[in-house]
Protein backbone atom coordinates (compact mmCIF):
# COMPACT_ATOMS: atom_id res chain seq x y z
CA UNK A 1 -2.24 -23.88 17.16
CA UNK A 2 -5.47 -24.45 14.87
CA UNK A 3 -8.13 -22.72 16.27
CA UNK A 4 -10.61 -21.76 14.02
CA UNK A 5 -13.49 -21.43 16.47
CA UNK A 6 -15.15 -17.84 16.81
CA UNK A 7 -14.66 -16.30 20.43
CA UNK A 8 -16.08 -13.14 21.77
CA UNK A 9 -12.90 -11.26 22.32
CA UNK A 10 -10.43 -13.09 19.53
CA UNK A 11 -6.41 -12.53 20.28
CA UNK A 12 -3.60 -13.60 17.65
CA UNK A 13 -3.43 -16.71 19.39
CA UNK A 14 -6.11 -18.01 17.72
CA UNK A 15 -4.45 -17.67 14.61
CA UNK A 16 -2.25 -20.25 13.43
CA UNK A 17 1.12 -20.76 14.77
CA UNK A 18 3.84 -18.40 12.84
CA UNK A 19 1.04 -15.71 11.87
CA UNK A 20 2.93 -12.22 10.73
CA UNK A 21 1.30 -9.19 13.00
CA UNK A 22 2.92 -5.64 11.97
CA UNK A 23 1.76 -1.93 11.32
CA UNK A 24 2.87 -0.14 7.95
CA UNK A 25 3.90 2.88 6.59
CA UNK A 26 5.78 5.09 4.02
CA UNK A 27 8.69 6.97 3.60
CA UNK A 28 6.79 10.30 1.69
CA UNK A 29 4.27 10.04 4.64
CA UNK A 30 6.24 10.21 7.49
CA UNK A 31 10.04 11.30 7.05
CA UNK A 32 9.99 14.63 5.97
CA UNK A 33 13.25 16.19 5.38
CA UNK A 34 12.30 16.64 2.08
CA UNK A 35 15.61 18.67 1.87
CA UNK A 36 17.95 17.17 4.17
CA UNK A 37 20.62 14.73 3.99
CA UNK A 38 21.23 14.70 0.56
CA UNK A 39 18.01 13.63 -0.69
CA UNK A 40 16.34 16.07 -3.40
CA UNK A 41 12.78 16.22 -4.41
CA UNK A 42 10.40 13.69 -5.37
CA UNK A 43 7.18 14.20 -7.41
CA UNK A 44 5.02 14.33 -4.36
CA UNK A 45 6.99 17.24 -2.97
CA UNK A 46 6.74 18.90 -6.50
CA UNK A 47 3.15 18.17 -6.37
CA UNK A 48 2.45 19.83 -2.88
CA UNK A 49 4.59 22.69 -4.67
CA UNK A 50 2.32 23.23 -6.92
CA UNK A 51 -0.70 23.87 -4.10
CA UNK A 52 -2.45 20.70 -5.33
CA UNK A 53 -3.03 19.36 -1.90
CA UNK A 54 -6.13 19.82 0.41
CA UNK A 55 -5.75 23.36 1.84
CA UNK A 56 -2.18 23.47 -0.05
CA UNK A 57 -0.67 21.41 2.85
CA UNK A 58 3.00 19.84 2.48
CA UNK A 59 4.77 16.51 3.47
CA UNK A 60 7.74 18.88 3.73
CA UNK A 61 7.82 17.64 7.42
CA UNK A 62 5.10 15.29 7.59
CA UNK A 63 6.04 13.06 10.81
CA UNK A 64 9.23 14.30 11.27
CA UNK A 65 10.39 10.22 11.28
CA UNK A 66 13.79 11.28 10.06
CA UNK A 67 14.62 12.64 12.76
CA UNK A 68 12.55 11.22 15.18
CA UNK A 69 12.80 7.51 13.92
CA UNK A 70 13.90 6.00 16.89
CA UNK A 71 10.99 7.15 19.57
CA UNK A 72 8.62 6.21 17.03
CA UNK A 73 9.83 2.28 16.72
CA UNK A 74 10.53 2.23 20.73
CA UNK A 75 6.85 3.58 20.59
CA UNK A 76 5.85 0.52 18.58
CA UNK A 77 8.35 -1.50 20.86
CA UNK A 78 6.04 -0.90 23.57
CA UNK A 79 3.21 -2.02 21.31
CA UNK A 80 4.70 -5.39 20.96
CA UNK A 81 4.25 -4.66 17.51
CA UNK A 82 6.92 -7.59 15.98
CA UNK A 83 6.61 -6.53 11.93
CA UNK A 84 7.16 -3.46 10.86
CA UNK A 85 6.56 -2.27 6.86
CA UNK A 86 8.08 1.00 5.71
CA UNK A 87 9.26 2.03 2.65
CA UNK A 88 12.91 3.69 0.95
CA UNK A 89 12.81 6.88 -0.48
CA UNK A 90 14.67 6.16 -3.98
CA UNK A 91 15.33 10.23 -4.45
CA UNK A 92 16.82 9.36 -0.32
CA UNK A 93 19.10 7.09 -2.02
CA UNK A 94 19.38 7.98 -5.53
CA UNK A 95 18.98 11.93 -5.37
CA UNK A 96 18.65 12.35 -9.38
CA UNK A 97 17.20 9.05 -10.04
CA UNK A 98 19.94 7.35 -11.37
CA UNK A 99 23.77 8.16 -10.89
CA UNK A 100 25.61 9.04 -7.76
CA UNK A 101 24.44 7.04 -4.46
CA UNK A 102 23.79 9.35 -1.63
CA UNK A 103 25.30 7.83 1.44
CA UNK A 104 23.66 9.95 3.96
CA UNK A 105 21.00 8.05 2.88
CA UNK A 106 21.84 4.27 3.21
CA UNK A 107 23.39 5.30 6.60
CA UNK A 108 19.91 6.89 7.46
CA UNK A 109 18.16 3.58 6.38
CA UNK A 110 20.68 1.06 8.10
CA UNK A 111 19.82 3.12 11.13
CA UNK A 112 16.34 2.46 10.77
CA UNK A 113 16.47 -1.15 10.02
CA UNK A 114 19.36 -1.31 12.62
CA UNK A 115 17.04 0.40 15.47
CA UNK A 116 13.91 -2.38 14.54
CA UNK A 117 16.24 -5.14 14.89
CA UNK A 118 18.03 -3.84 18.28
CA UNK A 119 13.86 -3.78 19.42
CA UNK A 120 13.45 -7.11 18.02
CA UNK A 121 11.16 -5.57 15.22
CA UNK A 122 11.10 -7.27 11.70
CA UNK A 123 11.52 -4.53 8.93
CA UNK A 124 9.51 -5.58 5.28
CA UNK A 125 10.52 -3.00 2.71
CA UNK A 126 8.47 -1.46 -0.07
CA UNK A 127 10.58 -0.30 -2.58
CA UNK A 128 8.87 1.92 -4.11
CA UNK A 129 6.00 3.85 -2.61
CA UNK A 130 4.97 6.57 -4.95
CA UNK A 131 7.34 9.31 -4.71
CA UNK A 132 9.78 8.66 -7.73
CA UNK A 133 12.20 11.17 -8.00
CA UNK A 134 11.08 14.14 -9.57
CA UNK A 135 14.15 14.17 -12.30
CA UNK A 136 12.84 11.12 -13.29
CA UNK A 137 9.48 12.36 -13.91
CA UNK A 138 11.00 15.18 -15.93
CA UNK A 139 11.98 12.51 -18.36
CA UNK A 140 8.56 10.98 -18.56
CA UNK A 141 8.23 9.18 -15.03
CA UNK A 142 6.15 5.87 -15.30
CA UNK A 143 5.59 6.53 -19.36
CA UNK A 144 8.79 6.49 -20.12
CA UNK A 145 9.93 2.57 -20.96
CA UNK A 146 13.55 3.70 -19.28
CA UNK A 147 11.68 3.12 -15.86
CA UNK A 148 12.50 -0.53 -16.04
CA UNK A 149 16.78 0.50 -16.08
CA UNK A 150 15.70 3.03 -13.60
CA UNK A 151 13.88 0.75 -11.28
CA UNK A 152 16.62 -1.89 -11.90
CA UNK A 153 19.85 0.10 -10.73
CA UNK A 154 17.99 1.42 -7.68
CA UNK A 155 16.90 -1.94 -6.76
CA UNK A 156 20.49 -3.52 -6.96
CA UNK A 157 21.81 -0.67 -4.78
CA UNK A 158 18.91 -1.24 -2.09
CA UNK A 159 19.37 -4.99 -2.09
CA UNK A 160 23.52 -4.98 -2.07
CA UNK A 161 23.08 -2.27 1.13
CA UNK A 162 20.25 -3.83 3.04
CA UNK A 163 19.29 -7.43 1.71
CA UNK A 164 21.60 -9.01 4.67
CA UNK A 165 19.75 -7.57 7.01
CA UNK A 166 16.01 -7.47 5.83
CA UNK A 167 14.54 -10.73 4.86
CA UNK A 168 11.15 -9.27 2.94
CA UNK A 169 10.59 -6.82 -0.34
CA UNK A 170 7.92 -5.71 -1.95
CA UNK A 171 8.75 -4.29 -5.16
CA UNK A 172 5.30 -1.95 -5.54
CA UNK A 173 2.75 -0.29 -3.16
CA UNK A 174 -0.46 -0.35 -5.40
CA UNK A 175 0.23 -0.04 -8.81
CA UNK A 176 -3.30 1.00 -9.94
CA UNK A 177 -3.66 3.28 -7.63
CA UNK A 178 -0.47 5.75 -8.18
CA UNK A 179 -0.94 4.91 -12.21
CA UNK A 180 -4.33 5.67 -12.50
CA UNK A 181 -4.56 8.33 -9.76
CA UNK A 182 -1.60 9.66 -10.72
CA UNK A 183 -1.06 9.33 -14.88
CA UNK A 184 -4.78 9.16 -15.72
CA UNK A 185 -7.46 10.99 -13.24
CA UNK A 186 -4.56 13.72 -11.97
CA UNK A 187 -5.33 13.85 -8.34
CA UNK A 188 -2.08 12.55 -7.28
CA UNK A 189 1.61 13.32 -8.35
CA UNK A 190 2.69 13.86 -11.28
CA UNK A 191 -0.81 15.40 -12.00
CA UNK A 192 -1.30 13.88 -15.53
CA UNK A 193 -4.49 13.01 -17.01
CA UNK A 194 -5.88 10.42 -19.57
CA UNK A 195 -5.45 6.96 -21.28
CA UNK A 196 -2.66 8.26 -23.05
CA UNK A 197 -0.35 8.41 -20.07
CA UNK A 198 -2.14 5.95 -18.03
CA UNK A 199 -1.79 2.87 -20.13
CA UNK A 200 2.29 3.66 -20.80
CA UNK A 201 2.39 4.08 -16.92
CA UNK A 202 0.59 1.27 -16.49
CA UNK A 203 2.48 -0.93 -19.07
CA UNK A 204 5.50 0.09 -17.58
CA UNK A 205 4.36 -0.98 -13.70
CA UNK A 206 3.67 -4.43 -14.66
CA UNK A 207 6.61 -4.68 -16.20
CA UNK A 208 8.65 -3.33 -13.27
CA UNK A 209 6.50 -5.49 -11.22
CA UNK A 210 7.65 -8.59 -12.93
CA UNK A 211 11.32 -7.69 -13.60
CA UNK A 212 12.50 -6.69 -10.27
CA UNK A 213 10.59 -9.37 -7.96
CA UNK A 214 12.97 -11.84 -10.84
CA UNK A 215 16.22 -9.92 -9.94
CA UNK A 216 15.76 -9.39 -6.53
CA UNK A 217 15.58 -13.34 -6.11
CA UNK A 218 18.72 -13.76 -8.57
CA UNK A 219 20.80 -10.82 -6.51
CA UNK A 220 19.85 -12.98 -2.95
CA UNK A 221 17.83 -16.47 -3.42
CA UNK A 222 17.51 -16.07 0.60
CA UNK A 223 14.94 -13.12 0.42
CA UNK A 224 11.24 -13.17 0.24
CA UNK A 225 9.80 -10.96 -2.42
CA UNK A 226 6.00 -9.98 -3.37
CA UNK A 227 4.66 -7.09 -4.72
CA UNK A 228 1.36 -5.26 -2.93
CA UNK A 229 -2.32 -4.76 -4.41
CA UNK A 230 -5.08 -2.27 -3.68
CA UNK A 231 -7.93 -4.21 -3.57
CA UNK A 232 -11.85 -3.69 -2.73
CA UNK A 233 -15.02 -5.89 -2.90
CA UNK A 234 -16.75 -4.88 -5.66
CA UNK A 235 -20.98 -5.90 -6.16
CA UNK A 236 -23.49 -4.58 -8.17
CA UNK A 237 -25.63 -1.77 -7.06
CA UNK A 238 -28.54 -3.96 -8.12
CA UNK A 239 -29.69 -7.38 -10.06
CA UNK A 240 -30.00 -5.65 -12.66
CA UNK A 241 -27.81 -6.48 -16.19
CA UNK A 242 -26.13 -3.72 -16.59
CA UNK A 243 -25.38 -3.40 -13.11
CA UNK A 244 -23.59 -6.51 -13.17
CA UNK A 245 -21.94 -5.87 -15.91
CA UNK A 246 -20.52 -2.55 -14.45
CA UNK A 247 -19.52 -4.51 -11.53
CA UNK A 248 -17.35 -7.31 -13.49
CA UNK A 249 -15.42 -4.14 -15.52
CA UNK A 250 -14.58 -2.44 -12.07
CA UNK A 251 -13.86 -5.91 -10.58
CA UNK A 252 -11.46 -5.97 -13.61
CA UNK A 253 -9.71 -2.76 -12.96
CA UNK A 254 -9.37 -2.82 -9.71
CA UNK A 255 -8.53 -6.40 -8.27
CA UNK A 256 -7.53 -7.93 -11.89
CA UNK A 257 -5.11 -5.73 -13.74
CA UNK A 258 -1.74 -5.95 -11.99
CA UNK A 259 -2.13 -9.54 -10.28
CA UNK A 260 -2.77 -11.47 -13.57
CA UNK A 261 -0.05 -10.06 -15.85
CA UNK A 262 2.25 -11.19 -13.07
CA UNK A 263 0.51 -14.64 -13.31
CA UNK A 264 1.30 -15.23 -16.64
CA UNK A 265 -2.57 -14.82 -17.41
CA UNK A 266 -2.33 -11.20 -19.12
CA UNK A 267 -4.37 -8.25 -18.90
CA UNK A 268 -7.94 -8.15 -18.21
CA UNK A 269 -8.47 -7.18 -21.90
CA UNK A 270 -11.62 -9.19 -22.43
CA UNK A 271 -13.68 -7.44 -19.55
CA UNK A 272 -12.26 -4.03 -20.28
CA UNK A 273 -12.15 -3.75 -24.31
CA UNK A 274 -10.01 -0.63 -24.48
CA UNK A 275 -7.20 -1.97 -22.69
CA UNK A 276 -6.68 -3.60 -26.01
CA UNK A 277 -4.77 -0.22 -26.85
CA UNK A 278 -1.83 -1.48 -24.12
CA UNK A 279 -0.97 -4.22 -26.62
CA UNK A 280 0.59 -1.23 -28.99
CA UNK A 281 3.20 -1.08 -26.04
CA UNK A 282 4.08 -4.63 -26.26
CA UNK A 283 7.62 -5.84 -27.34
CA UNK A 284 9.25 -9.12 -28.10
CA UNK A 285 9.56 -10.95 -24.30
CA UNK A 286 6.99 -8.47 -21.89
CA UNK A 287 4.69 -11.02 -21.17
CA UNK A 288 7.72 -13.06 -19.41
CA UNK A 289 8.92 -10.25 -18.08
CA UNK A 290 5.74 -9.32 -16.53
CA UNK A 291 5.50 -12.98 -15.01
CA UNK A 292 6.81 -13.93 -11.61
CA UNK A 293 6.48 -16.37 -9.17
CA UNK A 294 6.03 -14.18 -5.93
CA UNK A 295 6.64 -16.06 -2.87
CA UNK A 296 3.85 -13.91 -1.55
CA UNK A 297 1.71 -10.97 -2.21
CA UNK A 298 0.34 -8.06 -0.13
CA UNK A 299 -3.48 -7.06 -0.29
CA UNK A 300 -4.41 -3.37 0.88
CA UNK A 301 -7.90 -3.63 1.93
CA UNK A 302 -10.51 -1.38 3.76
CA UNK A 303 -14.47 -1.40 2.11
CA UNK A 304 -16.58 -2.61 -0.52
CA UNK A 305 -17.89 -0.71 -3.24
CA UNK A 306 -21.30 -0.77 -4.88
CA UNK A 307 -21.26 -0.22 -8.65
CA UNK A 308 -23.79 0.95 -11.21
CA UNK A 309 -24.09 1.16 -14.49
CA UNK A 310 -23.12 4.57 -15.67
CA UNK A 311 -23.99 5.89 -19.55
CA UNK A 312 -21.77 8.69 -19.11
CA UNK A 313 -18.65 7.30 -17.36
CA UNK A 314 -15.89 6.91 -20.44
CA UNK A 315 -14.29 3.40 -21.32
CA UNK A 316 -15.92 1.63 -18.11
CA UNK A 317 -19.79 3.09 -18.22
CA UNK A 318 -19.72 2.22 -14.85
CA UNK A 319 -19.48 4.40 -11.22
CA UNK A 320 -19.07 3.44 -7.56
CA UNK A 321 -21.66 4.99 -5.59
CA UNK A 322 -20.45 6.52 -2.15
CA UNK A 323 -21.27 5.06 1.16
CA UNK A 324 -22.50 8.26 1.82
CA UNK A 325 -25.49 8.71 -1.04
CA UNK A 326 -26.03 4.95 0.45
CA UNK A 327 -26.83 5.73 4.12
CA UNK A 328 -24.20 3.48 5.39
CA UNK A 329 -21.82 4.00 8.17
CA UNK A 330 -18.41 5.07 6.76
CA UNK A 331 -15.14 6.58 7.54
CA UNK A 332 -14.21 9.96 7.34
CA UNK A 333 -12.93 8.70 3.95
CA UNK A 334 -16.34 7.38 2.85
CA UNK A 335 -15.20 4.08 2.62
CA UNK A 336 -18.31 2.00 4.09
CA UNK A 337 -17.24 0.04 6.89
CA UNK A 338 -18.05 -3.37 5.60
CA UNK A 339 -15.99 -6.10 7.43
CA UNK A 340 -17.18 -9.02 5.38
CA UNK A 341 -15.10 -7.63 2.51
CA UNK A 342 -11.54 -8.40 3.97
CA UNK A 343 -13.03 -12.02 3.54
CA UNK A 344 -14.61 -11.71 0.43
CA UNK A 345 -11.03 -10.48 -1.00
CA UNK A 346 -8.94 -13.04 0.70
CA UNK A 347 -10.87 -15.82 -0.62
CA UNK A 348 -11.09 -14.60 -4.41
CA UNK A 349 -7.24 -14.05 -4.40
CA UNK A 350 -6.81 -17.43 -2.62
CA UNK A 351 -8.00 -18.98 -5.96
CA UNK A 352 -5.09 -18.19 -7.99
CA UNK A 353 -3.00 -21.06 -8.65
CA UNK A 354 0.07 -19.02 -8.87
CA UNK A 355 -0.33 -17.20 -5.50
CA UNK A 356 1.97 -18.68 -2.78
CA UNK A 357 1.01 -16.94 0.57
CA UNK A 358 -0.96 -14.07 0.94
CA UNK A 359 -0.47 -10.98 3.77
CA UNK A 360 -2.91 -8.11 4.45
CA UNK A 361 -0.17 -5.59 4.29
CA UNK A 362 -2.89 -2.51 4.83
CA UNK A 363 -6.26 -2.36 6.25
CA UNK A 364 -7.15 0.28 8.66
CA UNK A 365 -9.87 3.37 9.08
CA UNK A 366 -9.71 7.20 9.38
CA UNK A 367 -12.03 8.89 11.68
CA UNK A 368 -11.62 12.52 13.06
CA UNK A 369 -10.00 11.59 16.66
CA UNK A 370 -9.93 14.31 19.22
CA UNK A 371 -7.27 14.69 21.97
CA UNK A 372 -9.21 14.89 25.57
CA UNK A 373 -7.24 14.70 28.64
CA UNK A 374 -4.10 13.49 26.47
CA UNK A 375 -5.60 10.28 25.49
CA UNK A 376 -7.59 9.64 21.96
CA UNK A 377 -10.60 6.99 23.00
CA UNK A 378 -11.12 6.19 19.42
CA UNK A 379 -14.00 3.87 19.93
CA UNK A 380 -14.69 3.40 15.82
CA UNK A 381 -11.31 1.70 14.55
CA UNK A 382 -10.85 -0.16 17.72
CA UNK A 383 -13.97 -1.31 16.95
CA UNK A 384 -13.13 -1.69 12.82
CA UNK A 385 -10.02 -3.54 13.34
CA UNK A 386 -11.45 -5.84 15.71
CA UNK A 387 -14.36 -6.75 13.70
CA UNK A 388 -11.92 -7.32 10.05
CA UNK A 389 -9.40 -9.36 12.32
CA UNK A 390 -12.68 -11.90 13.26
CA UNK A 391 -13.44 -11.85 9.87
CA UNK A 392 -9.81 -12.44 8.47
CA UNK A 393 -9.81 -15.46 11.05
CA UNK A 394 -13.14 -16.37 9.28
CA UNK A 395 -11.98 -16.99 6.39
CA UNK A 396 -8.72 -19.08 7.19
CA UNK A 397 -10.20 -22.29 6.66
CA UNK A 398 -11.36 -21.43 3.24
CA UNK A 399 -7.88 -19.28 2.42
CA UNK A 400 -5.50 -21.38 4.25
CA UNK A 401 -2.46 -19.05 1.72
CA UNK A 402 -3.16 -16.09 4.78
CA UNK A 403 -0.41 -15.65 6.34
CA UNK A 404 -0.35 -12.18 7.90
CA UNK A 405 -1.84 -8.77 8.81
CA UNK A 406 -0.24 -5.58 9.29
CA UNK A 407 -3.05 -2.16 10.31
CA UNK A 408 -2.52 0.96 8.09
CA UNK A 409 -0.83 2.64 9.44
CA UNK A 410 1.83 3.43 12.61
CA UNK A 411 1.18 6.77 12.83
CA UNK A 412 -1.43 9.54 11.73
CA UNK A 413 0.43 11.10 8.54
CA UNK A 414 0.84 12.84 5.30
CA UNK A 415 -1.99 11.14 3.33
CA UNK A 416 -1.68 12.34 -0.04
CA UNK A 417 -4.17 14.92 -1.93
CA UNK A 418 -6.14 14.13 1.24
CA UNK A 419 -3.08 16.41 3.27
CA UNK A 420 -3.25 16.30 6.87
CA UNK A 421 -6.95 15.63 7.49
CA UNK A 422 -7.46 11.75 7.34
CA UNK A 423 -5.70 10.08 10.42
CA UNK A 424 -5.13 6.14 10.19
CA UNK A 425 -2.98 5.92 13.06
CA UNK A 426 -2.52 4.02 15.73
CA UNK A 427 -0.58 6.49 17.15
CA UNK A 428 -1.89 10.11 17.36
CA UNK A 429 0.54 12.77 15.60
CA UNK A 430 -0.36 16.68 16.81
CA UNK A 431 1.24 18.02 13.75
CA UNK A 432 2.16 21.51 15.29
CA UNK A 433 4.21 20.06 17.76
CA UNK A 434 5.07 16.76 16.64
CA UNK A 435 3.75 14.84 19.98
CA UNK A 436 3.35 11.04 19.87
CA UNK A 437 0.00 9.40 22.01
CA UNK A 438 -0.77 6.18 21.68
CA UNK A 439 -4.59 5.97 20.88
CA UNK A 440 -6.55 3.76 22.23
CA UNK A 441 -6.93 1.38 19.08
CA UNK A 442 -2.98 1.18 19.46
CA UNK A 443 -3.21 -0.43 23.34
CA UNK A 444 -6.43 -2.18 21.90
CA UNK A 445 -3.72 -3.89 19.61
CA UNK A 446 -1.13 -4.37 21.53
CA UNK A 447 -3.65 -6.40 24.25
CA UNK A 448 -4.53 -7.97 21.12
CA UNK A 449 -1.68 -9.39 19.97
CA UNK A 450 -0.44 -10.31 23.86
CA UNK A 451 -3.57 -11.67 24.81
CA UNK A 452 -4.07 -9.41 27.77
């Protein structure tokens, strides 16, 4: 079915026929166990260690999904959620990086995928979703060129256990984000700070990127492999010139830099001059490596930002001003709710040549949801999901390479420096006791998706 005519109350039937619907989520999120079953610590549980999360919080036990795995995907069962994208802990799997395979965790992952598939659930796997294994990150982490042999043996051991049962990879949640949040502004794990660990880290991504979507497609030509993108819509703060020119470098950064290596087009060198430095890291044969043909790609969208010129900001002179200082309604994130963006970023991806199919593997919204009566009524992302799904559907005729959607994220969880505080669930998580309510935005989807 073709229907691309706007309705009041839109379902998923008015998307075209063989549309993926799913929720997501991620392993250092929502397992904890940081301890158990073999698996030793990752660089996020180093990081929480080391008090650097919000109010010195922990995703020691985050969502307690390791254990309580299977009531959370009969939760989503009753959903009728039919995709569901989680990631694999690689210090779960590979305790010490590299080495000796820890079969407590492949059994604890077959379960997992095994348990979907019993509820008729479709598991897409993200390979890596920023919690390398802290030994690796003793030896440099994402600086360190080693990565890519790093990377490699995990991702044969993953794709020999699973790849017969799991039909879709994605090699990388958000590259920019964990490299520059994480190896150049500090306010993720590892903690490190500047360009000169942020353009090694960076390097090294897009070379991972490009190298293990190739061998994942030579280890099983049957699977479909992309890679994910953080992405926002980016404008000027004003007409002005040097507004607009502020606005093209952030476009640069942050929808540019990792989708157009892996195009064969480079990086973004001309609209951000210091990248030039990267090239210092090249060697005979990266920019092949860095090039793959994706059968499809997974955008991770949720606002627009304004940008204005900005003497003082370093290498960009450029800032994003918050919603907030704009007067705009926003999430407890700040992230303006701005539901013409999804669009805006489907359609400028759509105009890559070399991009196949593209899924919205993450939008969502936090907002500080309150328990009354044992049910969450939370009005504002019923209402924010609602209003980017009419505006995904919007756009189809213009992107026609859309192919699916999946809301970030399952559950309320560990998110990041941000600790316990944001909640992006559809399902509410009390933390203390580790009880499961479906909010409202989750039946809101699930009447959604059935038409009811």
């Amino acid at each position: 079915m073709n229907n691309y005519n706007k309705k009041e109350a839109i379902q998923a039937s008015d998307f075209p026929d063989g549309f993926i619907w799913g929720v997501s989520s991620a392993a250092a999120q929502t397992e904890g166990a940081f301890c158990e079953g073999g698996r030793a610590m990752s660089i996020w549980d180093d990081f929480a260690r080391r008090g650097k999360i919000k109010g010195k919080q922990t995703p020691f036990e985050a969502c307690q999904f390791y254990e309580k795995f299977e009531e959370d995907i009969a939760l989503l069962k009753s959903l009728n959620i039919p995709n569901f994208r989680f990631s694999l802990s690689w210090s779960r799997i590979l305790p010490q990086g590299t080495g000796t395979v820890n079969q407590a965790g492949i059994d604890f992952y077959h379960q997992v995928i095994d348990t979907c598939l019993s509820h008729g659930i479709e598991p897409w796997i993200t390979l890596y979703h920023w919690d390398l294994p802290m030994a690796l990150e003793e030896l440099g982490g994402w600086t360190n060129r080693a990565i890519l042999n790093w990377f490699e043996a995990y991702a044969t051991i993953c794709i020999a256990a699973f790849g017969s049962k799991v039909k879709h990879w994605m090699v990388l949640n958000e590259p920019l984000v964990f490299t520059g949040a994480g190896y150049f502004a500090g306010y993720h794990a590892p903690g490190k700070k500047g360009l000169k660990n942020f353009l090694p880290a960076a390097y090294h991504a897009a070379l991972v990127q490009g190298h293990i979507g190739k061998l994942i497609k030579r280890l099983n030509p049957n699977l479909q492999v992309g890679s994910t993108f953080s992405c926002s819509y980016n404008m000027p703060y004003s007409n002005k010139v040097k507004d607009v020119a502020a606005a093209k470098k952030v476009n640069a950064l942050l929808n540019r830099f990792f989708i157009e290596p892996s195009l064969g087009m480079g990086f973004p060198i001309k609209a951000i001059p210091v990248l030039a430095k990267i090239e210092a890291l090249k060697q005979p044969g990266d920019e092949a490596l860095m090039q793959v043909d994706f059968d499809f790609i997974g955008l991770q969208v949720y606002t627009r930002e304004l940008i204005k010129h900005s003497f003082f900001t370093p290498y960009l002179n450029a800032k994003i001003v918050p919603a907030h200082k704009r007067k705009v309604f926003h999430t407890k994130m700040n992230w303006e709710v701005y539901p013409d963006a999804i669009a805006e970023v489907i359609k400028s991806f759509s105009a890559y040549e070399g991009v196949k199919k593209i899924m919205i593997t993450e939008n969502g919204a936090s907002f500080s949801d309150v328990v009354i009566q044992g049910e969450v009524d939370d009005f504002h992302r019923q209402n924010y999901l609602q209003k980017h799904i009419e505006k995904m559907h919007e756009a189809l005729p213009f992107s026609p390479k859309l192919k699916g959607y999946f809301v970030w994220s399952a559950t309320d969880n560990f998110e990041w420096a941000e600790g316990y505080e944001q909640r992006f669930g559809l399902i509410y998580i009390n933390f203390k006791t580790q009880e499961r309510i479906v909010k409202k935005s989750g039946y809101w989807y699930r009447d959604f998706l059935t038409g009811a």
